[in-house]
C-alpha atoms as a PDB file:
ATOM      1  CA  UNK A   1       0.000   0.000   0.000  1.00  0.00           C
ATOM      2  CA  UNK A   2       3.013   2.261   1.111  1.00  0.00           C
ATOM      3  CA  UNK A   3       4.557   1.522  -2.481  1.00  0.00           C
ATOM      4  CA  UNK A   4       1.467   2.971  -4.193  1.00  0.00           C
ATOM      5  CA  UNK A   5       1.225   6.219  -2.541  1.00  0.00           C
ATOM      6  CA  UNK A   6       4.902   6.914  -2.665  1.00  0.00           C
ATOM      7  CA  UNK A   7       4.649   6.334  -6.894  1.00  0.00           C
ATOM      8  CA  UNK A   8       1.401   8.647  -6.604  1.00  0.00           C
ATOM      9  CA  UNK A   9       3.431  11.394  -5.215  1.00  0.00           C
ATOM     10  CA  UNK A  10       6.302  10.872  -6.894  1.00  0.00           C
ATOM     11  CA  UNK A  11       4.198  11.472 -10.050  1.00  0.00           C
ATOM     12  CA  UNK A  12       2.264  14.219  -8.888  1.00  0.00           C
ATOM     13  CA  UNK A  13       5.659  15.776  -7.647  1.00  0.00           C
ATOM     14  CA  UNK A  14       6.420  15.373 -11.313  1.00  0.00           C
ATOM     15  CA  UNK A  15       3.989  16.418 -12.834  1.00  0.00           C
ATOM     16  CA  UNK A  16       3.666  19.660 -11.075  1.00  0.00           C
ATOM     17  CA  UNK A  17       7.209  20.510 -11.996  1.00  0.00           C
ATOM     18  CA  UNK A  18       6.664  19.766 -15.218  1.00  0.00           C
ATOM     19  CA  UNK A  19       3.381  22.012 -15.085  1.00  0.00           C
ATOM     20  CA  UNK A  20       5.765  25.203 -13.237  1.00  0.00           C
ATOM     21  CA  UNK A  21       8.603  24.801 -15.619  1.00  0.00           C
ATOM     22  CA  UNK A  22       6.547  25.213 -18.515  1.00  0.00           C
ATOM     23  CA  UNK A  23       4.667  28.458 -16.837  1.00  0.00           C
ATOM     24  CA  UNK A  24       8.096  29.732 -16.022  1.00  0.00           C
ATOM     25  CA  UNK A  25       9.101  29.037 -19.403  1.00  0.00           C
ATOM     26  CA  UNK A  26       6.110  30.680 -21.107  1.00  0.00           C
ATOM     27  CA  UNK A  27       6.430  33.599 -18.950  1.00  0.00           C
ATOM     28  CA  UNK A  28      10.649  34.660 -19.682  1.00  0.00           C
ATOM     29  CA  UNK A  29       9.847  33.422 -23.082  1.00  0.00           C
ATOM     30  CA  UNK A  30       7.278  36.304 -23.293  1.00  0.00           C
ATOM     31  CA  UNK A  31       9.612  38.606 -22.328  1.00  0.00           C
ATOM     32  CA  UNK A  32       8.145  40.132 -19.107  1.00  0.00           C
ATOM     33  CA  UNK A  33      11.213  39.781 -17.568  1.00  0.00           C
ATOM     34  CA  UNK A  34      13.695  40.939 -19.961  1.00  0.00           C
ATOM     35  CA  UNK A  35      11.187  43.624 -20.889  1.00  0.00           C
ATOM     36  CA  UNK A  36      11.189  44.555 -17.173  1.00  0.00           C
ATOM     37  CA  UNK A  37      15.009  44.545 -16.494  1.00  0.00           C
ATOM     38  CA  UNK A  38      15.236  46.660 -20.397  1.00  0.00           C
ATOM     39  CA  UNK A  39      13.142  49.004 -18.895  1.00  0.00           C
ATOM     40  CA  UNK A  40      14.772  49.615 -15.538  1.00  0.00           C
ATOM     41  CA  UNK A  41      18.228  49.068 -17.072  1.00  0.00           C
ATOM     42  CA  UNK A  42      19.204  46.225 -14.553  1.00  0.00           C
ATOM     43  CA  UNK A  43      19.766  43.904 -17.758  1.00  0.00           C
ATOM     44  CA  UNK A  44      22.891  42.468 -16.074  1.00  0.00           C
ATOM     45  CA  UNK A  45      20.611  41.095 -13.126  1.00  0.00           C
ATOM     46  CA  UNK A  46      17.968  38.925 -15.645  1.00  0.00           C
ATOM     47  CA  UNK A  47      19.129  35.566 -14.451  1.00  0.00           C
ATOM     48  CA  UNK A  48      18.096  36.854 -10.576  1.00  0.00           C
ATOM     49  CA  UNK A  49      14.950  37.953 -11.811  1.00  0.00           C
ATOM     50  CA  UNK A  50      14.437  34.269 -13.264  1.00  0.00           C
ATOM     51  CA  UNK A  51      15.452  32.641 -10.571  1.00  0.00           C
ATOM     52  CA  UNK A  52      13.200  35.146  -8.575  1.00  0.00           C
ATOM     53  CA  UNK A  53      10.274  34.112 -10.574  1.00  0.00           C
ATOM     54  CA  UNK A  54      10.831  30.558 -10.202  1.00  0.00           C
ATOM     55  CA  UNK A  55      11.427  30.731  -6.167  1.00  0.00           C
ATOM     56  CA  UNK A  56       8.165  32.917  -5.747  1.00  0.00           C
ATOM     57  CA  UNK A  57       6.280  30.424  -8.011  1.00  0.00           C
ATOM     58  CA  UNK A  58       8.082  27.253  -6.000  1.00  0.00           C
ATOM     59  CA  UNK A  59       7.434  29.313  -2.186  1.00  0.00           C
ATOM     60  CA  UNK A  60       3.822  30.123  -3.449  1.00  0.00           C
ATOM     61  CA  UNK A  61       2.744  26.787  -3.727  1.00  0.00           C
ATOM     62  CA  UNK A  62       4.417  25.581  -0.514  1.00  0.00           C
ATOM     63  CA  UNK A  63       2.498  27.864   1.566  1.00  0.00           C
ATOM     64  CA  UNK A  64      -0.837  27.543  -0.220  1.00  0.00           C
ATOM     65  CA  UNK A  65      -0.187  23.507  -0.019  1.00  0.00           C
ATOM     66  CA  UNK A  66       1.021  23.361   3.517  1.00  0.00           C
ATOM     67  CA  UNK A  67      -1.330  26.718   4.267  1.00  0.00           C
ATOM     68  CA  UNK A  68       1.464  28.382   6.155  1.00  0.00           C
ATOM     69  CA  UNK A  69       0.450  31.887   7.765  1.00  0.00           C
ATOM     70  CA  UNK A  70       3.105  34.516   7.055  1.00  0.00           C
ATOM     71  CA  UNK A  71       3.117  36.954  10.619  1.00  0.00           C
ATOM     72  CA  UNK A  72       1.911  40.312   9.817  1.00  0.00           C
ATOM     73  CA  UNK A  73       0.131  39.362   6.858  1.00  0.00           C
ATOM     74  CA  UNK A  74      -2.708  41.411   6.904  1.00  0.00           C
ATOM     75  CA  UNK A  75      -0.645  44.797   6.013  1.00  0.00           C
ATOM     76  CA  UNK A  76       1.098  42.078   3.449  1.00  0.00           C
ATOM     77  CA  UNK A  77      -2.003  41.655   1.237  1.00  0.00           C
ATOM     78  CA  UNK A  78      -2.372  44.632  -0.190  1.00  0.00           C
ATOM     79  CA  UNK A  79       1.223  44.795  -1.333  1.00  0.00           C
ATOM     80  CA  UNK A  80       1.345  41.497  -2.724  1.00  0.00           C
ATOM     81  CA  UNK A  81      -1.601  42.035  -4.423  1.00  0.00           C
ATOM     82  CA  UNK A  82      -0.085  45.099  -6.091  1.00  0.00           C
ATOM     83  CA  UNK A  83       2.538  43.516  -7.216  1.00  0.00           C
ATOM     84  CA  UNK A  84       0.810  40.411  -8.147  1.00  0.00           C
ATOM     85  CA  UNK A  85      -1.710  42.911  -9.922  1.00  0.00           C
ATOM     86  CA  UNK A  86       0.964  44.824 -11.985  1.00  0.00           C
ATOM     87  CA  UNK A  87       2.555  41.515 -12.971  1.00  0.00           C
ATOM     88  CA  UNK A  88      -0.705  39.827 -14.331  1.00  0.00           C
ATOM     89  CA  UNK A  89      -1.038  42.807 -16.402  1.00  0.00           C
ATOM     90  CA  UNK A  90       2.440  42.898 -17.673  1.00  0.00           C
ATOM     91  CA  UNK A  91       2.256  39.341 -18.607  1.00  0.00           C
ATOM     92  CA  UNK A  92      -0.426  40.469 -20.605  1.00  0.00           C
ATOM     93  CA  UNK A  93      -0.053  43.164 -22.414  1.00  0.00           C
ATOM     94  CA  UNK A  94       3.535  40.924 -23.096  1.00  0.00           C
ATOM     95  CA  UNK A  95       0.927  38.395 -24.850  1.00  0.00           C
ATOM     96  CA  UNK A  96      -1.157  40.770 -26.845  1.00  0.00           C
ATOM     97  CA  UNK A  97       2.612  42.464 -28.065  1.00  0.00           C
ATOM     98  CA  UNK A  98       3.694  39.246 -28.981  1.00  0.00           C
ATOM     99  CA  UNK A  99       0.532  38.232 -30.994  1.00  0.00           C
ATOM    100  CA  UNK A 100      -0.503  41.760 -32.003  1.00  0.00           C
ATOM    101  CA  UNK A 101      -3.982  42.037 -30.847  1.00  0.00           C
ATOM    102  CA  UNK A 102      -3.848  45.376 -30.857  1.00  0.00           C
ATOM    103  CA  UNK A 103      -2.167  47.161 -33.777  1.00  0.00           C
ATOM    104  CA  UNK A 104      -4.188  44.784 -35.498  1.00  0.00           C
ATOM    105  CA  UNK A 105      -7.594  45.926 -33.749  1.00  0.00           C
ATOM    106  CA  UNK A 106      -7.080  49.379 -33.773  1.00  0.00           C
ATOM    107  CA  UNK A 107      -6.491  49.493 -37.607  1.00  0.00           C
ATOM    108  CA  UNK A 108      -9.338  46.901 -38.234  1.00  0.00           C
ATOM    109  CA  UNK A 109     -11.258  49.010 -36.029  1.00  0.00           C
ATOM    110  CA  UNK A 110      -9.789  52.585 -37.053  1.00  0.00           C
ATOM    111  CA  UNK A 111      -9.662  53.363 -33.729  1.00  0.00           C
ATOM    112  CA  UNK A 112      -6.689  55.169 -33.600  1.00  0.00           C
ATOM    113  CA  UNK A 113      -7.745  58.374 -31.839  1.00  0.00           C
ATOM    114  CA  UNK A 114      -9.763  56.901 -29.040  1.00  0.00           C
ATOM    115  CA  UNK A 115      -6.452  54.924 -28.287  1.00  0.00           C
ATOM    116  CA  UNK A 116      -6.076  57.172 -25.221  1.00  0.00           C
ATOM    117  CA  UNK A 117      -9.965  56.507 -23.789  1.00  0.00           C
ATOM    118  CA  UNK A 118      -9.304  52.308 -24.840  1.00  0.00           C
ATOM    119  CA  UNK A 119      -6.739  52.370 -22.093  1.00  0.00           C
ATOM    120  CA  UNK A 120      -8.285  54.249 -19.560  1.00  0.00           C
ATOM    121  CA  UNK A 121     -11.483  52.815 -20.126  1.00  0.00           C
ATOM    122  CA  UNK A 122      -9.522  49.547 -19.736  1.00  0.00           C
ATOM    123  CA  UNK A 123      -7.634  50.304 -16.793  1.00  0.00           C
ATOM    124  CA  UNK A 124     -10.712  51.722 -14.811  1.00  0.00           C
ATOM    125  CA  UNK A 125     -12.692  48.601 -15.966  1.00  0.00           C
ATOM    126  CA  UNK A 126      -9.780  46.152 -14.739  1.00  0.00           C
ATOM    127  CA  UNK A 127      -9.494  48.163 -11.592  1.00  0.00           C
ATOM    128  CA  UNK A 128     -13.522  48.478 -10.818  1.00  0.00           C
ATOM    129  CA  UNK A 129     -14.027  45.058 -11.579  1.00  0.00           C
ATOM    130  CA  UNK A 130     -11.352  43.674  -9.122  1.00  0.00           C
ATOM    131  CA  UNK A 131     -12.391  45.793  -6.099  1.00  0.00           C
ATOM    132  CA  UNK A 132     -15.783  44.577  -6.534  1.00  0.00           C
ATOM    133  CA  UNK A 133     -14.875  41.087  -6.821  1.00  0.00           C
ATOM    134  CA  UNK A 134     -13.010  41.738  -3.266  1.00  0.00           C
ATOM    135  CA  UNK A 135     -15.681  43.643  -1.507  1.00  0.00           C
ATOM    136  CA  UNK A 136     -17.776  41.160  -2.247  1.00  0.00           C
ATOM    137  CA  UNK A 137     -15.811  38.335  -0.743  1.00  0.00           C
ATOM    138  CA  UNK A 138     -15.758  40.493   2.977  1.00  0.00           C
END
């Protein structure tokens, strides 16, 4: 019995590496995180921002697995949520870049001077919709 649930978690062990390498993957291979170190001119720090990635990713899953309380967390939230927030939308706007969802909508379209309003409209809608999806969870 022993040998059966020591193959099913060796499996799901690697699986779910598997399943975190390729996320990894698809994310530097996106270019969020060469696009973030090009913008901030840290370029010669890129492989600490991948390995970054990878230990938040690997830490991230070992407290929501073992659901391990961090102290002080409730002034926590809102900063990692920030962060997490800004780095959802990098990731993609990196997507629509890379397929060009927008040059090729806005000509389609001819939207081109409402470009402005899109975004804002965007960005208020993004930002209205998550509050109320957290208000309503209190």
């Amino acid at each position: 019995m022993w040998a059966k649930e020591l193959l099913l978690a060796l499996i799901g062990l690697s699986a779910g590496m598997v399943v975190a390498g390729g996320l990894f993957s698809f994310i530097i291979g996106l270019g969020v995180i060469s696009d973030f170190a090009d913008r901030t001119h840290t370029g010669e720090h890129i492989l600490l921002y991948e390995d970054s990635v990878a230990l938040g990713g690997m830490l991230g899953n070992i407290f929501w697995v073992y659901q391990i309380s961090i102290p002080g967390g409730a002034w926590l939230v809102p900063v990692f949520g920030t962060l997490a927030g800004i780095f959802a939308g990098c990731w993609a706007m990196a997507l629509a870049e890379i397929l060009n969802v927008f040059p090729i909508f806005i000509r389609r379209v001819k939207l081109l001077r409402f470009i402005p309003y899109l975004i804002l409209g965007t960005a208020l809608g993004k930002g209205l919709g998550a509050l109320l999806f957290f208000f309503k969870r209190w």
